[in-house]
Protein backbone atom coordinates (compact mmCIF):
# COMPACT_ATOMS: atom_id res chain seq x y z
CA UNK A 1 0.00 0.00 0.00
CA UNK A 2 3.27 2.00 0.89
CA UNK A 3 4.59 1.67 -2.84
CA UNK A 4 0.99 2.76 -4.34
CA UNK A 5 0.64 5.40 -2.35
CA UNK A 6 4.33 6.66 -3.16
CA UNK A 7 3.68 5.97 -7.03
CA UNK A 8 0.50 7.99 -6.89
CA UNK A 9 2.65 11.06 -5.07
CA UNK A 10 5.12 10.74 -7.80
CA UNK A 11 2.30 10.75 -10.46
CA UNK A 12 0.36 13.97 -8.31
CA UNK A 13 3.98 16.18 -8.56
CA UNK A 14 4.53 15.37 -12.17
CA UNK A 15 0.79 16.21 -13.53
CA UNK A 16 0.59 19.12 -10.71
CA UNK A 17 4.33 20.82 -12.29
CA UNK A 18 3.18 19.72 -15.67
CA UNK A 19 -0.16 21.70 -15.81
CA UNK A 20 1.41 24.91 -14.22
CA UNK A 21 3.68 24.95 -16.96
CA UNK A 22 2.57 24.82 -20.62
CA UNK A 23 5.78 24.70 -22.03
CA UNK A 24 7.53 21.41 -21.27
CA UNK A 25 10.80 21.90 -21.71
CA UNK A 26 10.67 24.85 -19.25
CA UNK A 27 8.42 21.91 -17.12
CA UNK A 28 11.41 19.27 -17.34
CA UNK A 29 13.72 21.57 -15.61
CA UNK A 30 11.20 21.60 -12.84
CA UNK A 31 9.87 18.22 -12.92
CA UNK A 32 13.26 16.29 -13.21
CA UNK A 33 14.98 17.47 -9.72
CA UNK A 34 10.97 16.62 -8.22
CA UNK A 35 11.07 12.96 -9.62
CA UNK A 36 14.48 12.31 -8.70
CA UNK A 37 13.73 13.40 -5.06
CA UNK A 38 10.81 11.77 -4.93
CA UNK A 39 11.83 7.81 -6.35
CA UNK A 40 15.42 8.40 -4.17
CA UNK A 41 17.42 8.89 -6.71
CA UNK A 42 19.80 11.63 -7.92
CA UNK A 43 20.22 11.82 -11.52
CA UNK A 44 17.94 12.19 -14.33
CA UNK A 45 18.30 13.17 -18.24
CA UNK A 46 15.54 13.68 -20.92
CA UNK A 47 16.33 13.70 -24.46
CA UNK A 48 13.24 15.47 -27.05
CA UNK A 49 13.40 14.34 -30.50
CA UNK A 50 12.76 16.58 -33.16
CA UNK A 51 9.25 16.18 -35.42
CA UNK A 52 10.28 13.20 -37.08
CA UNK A 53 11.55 11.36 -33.89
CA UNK A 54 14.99 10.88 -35.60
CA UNK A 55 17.30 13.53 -34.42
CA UNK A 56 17.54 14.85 -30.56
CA UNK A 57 16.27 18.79 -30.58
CA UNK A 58 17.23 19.24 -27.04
CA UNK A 59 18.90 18.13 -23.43
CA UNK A 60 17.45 18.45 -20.23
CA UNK A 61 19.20 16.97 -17.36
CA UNK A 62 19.52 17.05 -12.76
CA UNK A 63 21.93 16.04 -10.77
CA UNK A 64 24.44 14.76 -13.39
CA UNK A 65 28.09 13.61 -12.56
CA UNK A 66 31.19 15.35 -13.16
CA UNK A 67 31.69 13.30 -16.40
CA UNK A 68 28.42 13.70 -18.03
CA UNK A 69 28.39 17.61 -16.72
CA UNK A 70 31.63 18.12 -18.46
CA UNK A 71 31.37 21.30 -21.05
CA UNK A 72 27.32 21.81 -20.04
CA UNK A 73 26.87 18.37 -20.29
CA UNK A 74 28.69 17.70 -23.79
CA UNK A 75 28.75 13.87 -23.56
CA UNK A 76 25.24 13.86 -23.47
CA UNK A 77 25.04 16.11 -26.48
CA UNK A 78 27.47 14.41 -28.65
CA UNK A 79 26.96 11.18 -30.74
CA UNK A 80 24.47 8.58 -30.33
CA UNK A 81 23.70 5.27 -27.35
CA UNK A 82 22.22 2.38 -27.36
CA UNK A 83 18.89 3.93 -25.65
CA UNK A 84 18.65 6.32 -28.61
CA UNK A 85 19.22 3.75 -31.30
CA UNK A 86 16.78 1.68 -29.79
CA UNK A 87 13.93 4.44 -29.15
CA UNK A 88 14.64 5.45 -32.96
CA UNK A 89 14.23 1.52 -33.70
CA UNK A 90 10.90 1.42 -32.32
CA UNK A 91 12.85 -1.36 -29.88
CA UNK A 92 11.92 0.83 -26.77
CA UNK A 93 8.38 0.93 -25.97
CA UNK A 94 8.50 0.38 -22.46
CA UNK A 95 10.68 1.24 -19.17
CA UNK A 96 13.64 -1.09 -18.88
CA UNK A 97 17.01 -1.30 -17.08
CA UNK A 98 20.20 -0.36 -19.69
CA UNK A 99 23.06 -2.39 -18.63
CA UNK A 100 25.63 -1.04 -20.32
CA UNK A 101 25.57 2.88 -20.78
CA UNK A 102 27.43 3.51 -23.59
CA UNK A 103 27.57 7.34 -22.74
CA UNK A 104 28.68 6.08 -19.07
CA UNK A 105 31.66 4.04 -20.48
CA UNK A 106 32.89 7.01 -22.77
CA UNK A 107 32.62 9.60 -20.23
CA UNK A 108 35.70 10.16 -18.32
CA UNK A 109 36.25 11.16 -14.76
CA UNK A 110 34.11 11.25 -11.84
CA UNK A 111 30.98 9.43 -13.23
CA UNK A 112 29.05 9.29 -9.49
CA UNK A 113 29.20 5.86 -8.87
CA UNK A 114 26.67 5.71 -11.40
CA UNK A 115 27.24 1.83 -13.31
CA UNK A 116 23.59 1.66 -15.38
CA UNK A 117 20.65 3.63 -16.00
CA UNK A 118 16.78 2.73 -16.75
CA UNK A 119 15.37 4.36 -20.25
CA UNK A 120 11.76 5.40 -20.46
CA UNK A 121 10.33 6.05 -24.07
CA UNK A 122 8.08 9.07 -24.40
CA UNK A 123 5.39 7.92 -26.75
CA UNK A 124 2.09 9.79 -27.76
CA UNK A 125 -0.45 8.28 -30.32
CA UNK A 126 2.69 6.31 -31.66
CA UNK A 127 4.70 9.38 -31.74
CA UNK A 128 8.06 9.18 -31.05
CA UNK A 129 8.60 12.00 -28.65
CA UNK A 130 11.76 11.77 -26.07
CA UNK A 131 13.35 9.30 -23.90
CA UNK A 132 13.96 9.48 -20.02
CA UNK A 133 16.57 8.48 -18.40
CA UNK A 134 16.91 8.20 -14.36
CA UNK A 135 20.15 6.65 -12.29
CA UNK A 136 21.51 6.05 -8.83
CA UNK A 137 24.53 4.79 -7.55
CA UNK A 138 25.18 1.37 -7.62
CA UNK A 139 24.88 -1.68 -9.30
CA UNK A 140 21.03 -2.91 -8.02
CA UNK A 141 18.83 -2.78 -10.80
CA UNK A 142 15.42 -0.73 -10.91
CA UNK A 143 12.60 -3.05 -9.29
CA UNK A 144 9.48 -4.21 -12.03
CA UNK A 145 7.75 -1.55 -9.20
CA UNK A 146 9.86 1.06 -10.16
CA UNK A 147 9.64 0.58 -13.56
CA UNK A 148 5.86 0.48 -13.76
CA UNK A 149 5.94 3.95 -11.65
CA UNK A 150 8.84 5.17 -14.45
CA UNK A 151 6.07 4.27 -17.18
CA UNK A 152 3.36 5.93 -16.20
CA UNK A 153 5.86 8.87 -15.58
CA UNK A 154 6.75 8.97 -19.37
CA UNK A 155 3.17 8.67 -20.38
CA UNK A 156 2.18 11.79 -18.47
CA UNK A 157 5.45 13.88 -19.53
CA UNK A 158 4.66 12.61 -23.37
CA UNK A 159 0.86 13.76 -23.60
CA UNK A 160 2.37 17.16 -22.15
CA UNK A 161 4.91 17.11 -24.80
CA UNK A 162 2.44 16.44 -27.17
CA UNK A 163 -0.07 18.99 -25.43
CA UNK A 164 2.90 21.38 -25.67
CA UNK A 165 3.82 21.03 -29.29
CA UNK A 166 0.32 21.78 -29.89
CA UNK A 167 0.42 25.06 -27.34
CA UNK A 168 3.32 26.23 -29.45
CA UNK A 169 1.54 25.83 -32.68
CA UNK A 170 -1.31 27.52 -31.99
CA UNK A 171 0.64 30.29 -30.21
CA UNK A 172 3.14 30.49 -33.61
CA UNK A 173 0.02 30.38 -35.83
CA UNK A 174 -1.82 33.22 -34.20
CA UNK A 175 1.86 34.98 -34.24
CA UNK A 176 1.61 34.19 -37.72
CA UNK A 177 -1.74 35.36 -38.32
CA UNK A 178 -0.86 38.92 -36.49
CA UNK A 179 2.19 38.92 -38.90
CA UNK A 180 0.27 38.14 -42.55
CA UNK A 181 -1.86 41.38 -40.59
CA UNK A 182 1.24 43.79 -40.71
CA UNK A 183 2.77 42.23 -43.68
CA UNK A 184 -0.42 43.15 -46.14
CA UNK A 185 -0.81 46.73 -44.47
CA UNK A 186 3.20 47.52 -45.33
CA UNK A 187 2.54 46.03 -48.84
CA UNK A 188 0.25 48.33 -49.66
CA UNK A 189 1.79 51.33 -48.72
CA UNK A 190 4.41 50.16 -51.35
CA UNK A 191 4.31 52.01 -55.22
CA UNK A 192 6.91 50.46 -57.05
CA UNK A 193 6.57 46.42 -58.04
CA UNK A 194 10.63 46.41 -57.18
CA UNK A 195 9.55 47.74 -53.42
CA UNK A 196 7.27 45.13 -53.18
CA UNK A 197 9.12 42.08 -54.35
CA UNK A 198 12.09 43.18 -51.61
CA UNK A 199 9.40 43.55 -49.20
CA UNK A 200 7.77 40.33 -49.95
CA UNK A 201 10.99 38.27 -49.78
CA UNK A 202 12.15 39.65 -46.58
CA UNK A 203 9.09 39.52 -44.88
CA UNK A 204 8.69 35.67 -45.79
CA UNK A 205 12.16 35.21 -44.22
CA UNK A 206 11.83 37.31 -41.16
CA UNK A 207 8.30 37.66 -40.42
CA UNK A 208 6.90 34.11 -41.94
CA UNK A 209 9.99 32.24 -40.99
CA UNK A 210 10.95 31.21 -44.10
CA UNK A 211 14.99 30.12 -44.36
CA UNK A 212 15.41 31.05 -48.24
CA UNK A 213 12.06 32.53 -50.60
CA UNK A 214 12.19 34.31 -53.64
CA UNK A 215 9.62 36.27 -56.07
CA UNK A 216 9.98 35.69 -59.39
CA UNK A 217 8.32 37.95 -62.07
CA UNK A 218 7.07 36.58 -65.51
CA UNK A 219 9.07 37.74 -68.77
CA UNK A 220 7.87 36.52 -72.06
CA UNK A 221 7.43 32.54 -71.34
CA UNK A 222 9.23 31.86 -68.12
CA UNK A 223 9.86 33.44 -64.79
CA UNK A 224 12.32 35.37 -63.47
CA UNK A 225 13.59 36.37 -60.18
CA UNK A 226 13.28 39.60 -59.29
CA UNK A 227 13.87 39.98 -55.24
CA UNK A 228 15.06 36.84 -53.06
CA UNK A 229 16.40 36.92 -49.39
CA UNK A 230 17.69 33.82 -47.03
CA UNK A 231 19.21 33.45 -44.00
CA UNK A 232 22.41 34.48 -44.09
CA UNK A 233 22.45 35.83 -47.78
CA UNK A 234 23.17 39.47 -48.67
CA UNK A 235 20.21 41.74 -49.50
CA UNK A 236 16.72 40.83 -50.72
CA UNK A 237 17.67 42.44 -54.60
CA UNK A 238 20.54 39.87 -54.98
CA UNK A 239 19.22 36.91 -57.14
CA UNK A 240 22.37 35.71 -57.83
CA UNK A 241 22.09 31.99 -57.59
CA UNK A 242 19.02 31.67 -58.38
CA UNK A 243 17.73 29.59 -61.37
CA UNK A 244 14.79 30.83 -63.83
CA UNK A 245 11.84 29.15 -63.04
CA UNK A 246 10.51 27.28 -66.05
CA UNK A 247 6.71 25.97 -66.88
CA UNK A 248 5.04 25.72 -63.19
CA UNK A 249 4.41 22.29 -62.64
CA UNK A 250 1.96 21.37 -59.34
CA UNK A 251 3.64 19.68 -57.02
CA UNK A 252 7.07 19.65 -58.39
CA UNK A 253 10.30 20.73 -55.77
CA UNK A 254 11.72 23.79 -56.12
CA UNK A 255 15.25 25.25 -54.67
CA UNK A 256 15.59 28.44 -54.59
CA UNK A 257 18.85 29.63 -54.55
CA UNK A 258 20.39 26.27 -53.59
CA UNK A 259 17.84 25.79 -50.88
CA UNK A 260 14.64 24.03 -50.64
CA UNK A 261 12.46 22.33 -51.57
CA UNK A 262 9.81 25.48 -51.87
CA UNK A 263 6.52 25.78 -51.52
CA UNK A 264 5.29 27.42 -54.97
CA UNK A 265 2.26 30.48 -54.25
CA UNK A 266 0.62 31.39 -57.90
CA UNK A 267 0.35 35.28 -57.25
CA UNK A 268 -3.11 36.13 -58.81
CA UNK A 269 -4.38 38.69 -60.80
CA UNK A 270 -4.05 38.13 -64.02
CA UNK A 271 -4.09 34.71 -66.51
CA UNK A 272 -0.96 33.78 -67.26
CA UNK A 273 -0.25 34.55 -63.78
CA UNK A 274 2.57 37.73 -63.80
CA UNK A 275 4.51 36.77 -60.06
CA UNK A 276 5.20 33.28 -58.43
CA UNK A 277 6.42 33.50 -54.41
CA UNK A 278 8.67 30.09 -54.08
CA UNK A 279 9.27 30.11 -50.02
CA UNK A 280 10.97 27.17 -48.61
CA UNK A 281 8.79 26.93 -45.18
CA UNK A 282 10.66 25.69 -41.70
CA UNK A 283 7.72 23.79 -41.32
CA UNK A 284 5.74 22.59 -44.47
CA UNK A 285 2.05 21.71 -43.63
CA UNK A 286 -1.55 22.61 -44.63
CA UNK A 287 -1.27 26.10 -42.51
CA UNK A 288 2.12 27.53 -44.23
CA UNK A 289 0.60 26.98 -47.66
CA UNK A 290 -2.82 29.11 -46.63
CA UNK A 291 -0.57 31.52 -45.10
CA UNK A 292 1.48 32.08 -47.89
CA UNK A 293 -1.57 31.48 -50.39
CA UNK A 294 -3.37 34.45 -48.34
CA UNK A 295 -0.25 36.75 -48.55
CA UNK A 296 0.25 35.94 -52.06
CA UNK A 297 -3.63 37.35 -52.26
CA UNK A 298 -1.98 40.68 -50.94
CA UNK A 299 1.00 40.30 -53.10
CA UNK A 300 -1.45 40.64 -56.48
CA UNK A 301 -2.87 43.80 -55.30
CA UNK A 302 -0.19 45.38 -54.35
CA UNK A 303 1.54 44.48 -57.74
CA UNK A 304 -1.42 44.92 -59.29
CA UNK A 305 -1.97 48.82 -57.67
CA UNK A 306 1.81 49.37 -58.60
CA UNK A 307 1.55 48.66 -62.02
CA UNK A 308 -1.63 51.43 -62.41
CA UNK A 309 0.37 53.92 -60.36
CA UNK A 310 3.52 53.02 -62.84
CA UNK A 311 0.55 53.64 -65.50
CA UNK A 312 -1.26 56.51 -64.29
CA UNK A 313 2.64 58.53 -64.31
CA UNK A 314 3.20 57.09 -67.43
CA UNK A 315 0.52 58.82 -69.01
CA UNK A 316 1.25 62.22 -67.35
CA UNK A 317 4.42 62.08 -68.57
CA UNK A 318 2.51 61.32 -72.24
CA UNK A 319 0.39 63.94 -71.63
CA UNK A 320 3.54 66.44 -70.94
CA UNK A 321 5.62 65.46 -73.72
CA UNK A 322 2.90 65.88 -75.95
CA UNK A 323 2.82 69.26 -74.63
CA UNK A 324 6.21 70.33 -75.35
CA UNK A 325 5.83 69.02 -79.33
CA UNK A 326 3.22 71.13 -79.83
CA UNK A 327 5.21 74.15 -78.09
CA UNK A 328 8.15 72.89 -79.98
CA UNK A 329 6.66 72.47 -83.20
CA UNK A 330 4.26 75.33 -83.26
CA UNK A 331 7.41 78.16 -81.73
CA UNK A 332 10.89 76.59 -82.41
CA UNK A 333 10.54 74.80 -85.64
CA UNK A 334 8.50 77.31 -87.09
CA UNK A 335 11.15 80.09 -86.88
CA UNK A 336 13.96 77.93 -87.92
CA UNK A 337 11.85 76.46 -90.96
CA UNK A 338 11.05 80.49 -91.60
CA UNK A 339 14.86 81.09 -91.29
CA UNK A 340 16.02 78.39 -93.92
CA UNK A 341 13.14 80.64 -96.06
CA UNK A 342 14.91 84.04 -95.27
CA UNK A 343 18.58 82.18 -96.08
CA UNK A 344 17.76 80.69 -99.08
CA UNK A 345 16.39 83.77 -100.41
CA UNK A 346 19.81 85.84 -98.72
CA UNK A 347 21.90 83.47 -100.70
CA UNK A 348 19.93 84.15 -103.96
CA UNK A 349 21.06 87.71 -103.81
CA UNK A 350 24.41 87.58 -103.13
CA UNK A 351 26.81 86.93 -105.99
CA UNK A 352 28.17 83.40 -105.72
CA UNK A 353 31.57 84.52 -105.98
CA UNK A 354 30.99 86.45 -102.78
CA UNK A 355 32.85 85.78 -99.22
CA UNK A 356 29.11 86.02 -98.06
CA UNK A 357 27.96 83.76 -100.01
CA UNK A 358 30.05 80.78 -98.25
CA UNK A 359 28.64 82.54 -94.91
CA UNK A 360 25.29 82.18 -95.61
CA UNK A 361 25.24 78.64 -96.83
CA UNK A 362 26.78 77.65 -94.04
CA UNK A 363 24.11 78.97 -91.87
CA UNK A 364 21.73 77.60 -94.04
CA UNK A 365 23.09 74.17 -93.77
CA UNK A 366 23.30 74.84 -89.97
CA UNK A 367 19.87 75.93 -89.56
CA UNK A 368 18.34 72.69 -91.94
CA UNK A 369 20.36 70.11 -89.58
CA UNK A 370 19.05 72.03 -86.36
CA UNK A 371 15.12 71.95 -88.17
CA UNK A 372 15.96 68.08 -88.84
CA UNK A 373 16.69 67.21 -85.36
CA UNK A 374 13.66 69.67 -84.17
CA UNK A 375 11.30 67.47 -86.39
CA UNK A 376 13.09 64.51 -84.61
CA UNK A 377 12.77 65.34 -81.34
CA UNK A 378 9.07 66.07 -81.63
CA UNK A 379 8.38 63.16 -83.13
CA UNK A 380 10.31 61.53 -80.33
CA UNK A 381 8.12 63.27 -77.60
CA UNK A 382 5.06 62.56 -79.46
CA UNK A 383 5.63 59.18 -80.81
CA UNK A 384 2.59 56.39 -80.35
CA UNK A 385 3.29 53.75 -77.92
CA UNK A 386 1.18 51.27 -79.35
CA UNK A 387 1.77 48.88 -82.21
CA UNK A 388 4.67 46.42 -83.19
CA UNK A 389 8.70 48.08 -83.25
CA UNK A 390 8.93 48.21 -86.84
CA UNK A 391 6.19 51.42 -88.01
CA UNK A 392 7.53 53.14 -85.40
CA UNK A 393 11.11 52.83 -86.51
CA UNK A 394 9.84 53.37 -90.06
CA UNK A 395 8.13 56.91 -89.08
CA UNK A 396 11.31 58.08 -87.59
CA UNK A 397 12.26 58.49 -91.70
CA UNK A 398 10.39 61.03 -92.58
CA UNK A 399 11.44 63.21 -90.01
CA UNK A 400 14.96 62.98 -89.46
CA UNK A 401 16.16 61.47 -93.03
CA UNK A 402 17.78 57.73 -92.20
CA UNK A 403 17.35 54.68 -93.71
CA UNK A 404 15.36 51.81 -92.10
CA UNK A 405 15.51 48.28 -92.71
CA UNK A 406 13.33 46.35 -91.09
CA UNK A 407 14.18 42.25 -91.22
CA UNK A 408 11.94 41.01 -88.27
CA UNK A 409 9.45 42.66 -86.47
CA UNK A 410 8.73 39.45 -83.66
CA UNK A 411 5.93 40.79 -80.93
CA UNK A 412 7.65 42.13 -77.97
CA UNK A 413 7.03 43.38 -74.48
CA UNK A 414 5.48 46.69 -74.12
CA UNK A 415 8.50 47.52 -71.64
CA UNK A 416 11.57 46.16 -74.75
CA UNK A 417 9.52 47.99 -77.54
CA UNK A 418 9.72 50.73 -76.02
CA UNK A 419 13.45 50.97 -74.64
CA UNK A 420 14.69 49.94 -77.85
CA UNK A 421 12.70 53.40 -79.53
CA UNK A 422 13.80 55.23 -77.48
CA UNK A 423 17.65 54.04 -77.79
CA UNK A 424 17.14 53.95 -81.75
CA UNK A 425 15.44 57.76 -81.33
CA UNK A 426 19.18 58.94 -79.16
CA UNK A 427 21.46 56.98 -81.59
CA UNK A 428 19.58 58.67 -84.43
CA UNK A 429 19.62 62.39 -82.75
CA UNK A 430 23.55 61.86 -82.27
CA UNK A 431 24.32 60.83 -85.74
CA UNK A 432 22.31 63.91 -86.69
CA UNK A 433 24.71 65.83 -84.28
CA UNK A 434 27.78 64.59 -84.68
CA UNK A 435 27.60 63.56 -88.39
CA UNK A 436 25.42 66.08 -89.74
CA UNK A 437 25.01 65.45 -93.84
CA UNK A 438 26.22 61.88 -93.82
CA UNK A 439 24.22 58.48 -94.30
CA UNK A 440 22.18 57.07 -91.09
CA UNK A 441 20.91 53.75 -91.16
CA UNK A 442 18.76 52.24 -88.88
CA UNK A 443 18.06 48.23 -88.64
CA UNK A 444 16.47 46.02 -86.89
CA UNK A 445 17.41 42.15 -87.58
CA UNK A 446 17.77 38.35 -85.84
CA UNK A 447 20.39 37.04 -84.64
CA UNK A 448 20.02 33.70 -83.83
CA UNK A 449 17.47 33.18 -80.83
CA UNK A 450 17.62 37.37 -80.54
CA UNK A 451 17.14 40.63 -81.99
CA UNK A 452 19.34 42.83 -82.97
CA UNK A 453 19.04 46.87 -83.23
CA UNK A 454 21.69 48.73 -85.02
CA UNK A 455 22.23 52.51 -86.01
CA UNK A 456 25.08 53.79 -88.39
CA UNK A 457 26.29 56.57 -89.48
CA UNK A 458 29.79 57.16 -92.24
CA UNK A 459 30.30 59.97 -90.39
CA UNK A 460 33.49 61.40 -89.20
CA UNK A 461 33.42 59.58 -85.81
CA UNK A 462 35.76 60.15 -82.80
CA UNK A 463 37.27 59.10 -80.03
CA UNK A 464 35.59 56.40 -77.98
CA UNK A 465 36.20 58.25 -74.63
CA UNK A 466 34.33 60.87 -75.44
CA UNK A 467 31.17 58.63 -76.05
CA UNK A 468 31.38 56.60 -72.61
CA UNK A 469 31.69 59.78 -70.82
CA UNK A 470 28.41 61.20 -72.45
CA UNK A 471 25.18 61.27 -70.89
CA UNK A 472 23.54 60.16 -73.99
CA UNK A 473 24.90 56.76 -73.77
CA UNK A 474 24.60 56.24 -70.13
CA UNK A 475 21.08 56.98 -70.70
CA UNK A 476 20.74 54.64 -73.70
CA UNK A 477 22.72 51.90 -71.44
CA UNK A 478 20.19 52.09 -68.73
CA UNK A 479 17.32 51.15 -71.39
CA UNK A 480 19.40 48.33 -72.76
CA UNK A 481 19.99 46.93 -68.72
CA UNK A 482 16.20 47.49 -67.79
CA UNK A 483 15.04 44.83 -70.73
CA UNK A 484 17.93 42.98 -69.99
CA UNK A 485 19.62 44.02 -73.84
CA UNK A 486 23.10 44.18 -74.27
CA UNK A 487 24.34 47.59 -75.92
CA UNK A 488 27.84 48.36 -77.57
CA UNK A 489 29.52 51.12 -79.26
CA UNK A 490 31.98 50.97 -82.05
CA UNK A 491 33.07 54.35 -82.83
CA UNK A 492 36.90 55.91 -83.53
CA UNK A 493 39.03 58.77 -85.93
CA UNK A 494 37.21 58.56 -89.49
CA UNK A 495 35.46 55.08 -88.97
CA UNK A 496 32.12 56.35 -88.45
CA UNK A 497 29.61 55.43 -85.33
CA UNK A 498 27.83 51.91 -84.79
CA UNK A 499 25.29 51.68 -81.69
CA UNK A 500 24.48 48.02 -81.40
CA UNK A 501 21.88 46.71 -78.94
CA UNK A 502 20.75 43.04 -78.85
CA UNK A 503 17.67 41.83 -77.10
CA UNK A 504 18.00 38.08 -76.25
CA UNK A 505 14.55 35.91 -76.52
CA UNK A 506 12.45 38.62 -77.56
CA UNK A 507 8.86 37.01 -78.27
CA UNK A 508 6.37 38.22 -75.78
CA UNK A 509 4.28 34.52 -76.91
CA UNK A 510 4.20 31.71 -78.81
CA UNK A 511 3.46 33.16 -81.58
CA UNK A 512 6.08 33.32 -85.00
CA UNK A 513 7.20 36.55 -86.29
């Protein structure tokens, strides 16, 4: 009656410390020193297995030895034991007596008196949880008593292991839940889709959890990324690393940046979709992907209102170039068209033999290239936006003189179309500068799986210095970078000027040029 009434104390502290404290691995440091006291014993040690009941998460431990404190108790950290082989096994499913303590017979110096040990599994719903370990000096073996006491010990600890795991769930979730909260409200105080990719990736990593995720933004058939962050890696614009993401397949891995696999979030708003978020989750289940589906939900809006503010400058800045063509066109080139009128007629009354004569011509020739490159650059402020590559190269003919030869005119991305006009509109202007009176022509050709855009001039040339140092090009480079062209200059003494910008994979679709 003695021993029941003892194994129902023991039972009474454990539930009693168990229940005051929902987290049980600050409950272990409580409950440990309480069972050891109360069986009369002195030394106790818990291992908790991760998730998958494979791989030990953490150590708690009382009254250890000097051999198995060593280094905050680094022999029990270290390597692996018979106990632990047989709990991952599924060997140990009950308490029993270890013999031979592998971890004892490593350990070296004072180990206590302590010869064996008895191993309790922690088991929930078949759930490989922890095991328990308790030890006294001596070589007398725990009683069948003891061990039935030890058992129902490990059954209480593992349903509040289990009941903890769950506490720390639902606490992370609702953290979770207050996070997504933030996260959207951030999002869409965001204008840019560039702001919102870097804020999407970092808050997947810091807020969400996330250890690598990375937003990748669709260009012509495939996806690429535009923002990623992971733990450890340099900023969220660095994408270095990082593989395109071909044809979405369901269920197929993903690893971005090395790391994975991902869970893959279809960002809607539009069909094809324009934005995939690949996240690899610390914890894959059911809730991450509703989390992430839920934020992607955010994600589309806040793309979606950053591409109509993107739009709505866009067309002010339509509406105010159009307003300086008509000021140009209807005040500048109207006097310098009337003053080619007024020269012409000068020169027609001087004798040709005259010094003036050479005087006024010149001006006159002056004044016609300064009229051309007027006409240009209205044209260029007022050009239409719409339409395939190739009319709007052709129109630029009329106004400022070149030749165009137009080879292939594939379908293109409003965003290429329009950053190779306006680098074919500044390569034309300059040859109008800098080589005023001599051939321009402008192309636009394949070249294998790309397209090539090409303006020339016989002109003089010059140095090549003097173009990389010019605002004109930097400007024209910039285009080239932003649709991910490649732009080079070929330019000397008496060799003319080449401006040469090739777009790789230009179709927008499927469709043939």
């Amino acid at each position: 009656m003695r021993q029941r009434d003892d194994a129902i104390s023991i039972l009474h502290t454990v539930a009693a410390t168990l229940n005051q404290v929902p987290d049980v691995r600050d409950a272990m440091t409580r409950i440990l020193p309480r069972l050891t006291r109360a069986l009369g014993l002195h030394t106790a040690w818990m291992f908790l297995f991760d998730d998958g009941g494979t791989e030990v998460a953490e150590v708690a431990y009382t009254g250890l030895p000097p051999a198995l404190h060593a280094q905050r108790a680094r022999p029990l950290k270290e390597g692996t034991c018979h106990c632990q082989d047989s709990f991952r096994n599924g060997e140990l499913t009950r308490a029993v007596n270890i013999v031979r303590c592998s971890r004892l017979q490593r350990s070296t110096g004072d180990r206590g008196g302590l010869v064996f040990h008895a191993s309790v599994p922690l088991l929930a719903k078949n759930r490989r949880l922890g095991i328990l370990n308790v030890a006294s000096p001596g070589r007398e073996l725990f009683s069948s008593d003891v061990l039935r006491v030890l058992s129902a010990v490990g059954q209480q600890v593992a349903v509040a292991v289990e009941r903890s795991g769950l506490y720390r769930l639902a606490s992370r979730r609702a953290e979770l839940l207050t996070e997504l909260e933030q996260a959207a409200a951030r999002l869409h105080r965001l204008h840019t889709a560039g702001s919102v990719a870097r804020e999407v990736v970092d808050t997947a990593v810091q807020a969400f959890g996330c250890p690598a995720a990375t937003l990748f933004m669709r260009v012509d058939r495939s996806f690429v990324p535009m923002a990623h962050a992971g733990r450890g890696t340099p900023p969220a614009a660095v994408t270095a690393g990082v593989p395109p993401l071909g044809p979405v397949m369901p269920g197929e891995a993903f690893h971005p940046g090395g790391s994975g696999p991902a869970i893959l979030t279809i960002i809607p708003g539009s069909d094809p979709p324009e934005a995939i978020l690949a996240a690899v989750a610390a914890v894959p289940d059911p809730f991450t992907e509703r989390l992430l589906a839920s934020y992607g939900a955010h994600i589309g809006l806040s793309l979606t209102n950053a591409a109509l503010l993107a739009r709505q400058s866009e067309l002010g800045a339509v509406l105010e170039r159009e307003r300086l063509a008509r000021e140009l066109h209807d005040a500048i080139s109207q006097r310098l068209f009337s003053s080619t009128l007024d020269l012409a007629a000068l020169s027609e009354e001087i004798p040709a033999s005259a010094p003036l004569h050479a005087l006024v011509d010149s001006a006159m020739t002056h004044t016609r290239a300064a009229l051309q490159e007027m006409r240009a650059l209205v044209y260029e402020l007022s050009a239409p936006k719409d339409g395939p590559l190739g009319p709007l190269l052709r129109a630029l003919a009329p106004h400022s003189g070149v030749r165009v030869l137009v080879e292939s005119d594939p379908p293109l991305p409003e965003a290429s179309r329009m950053a190779l006009l306006r680098i074919a509109q500044e390569a034309v202007q300059n040859a109008l500068r800098h080589a005023p009176g001599a051939p321009v022509t402008l192309s636009l050709h394949p070249d294998g799986e790309g397209l090539v855009l090409s303006v020339e001039d016989d002109g003089p040339g010059f140095p090549l210095e003097r173009v990389q140092a010019g605002l004109g090009l930097a400007h024209m480079r910039e285009r080239a970078q932003a649709c991910g062209a490649e732009l080079t200059v070929d330019t000397g003494p008496g060799r003319g000027c080449r401006v040469r910008v090739r777009l790789p994979h230009p179709l927008a679709d499927g469709s043939a040029s």
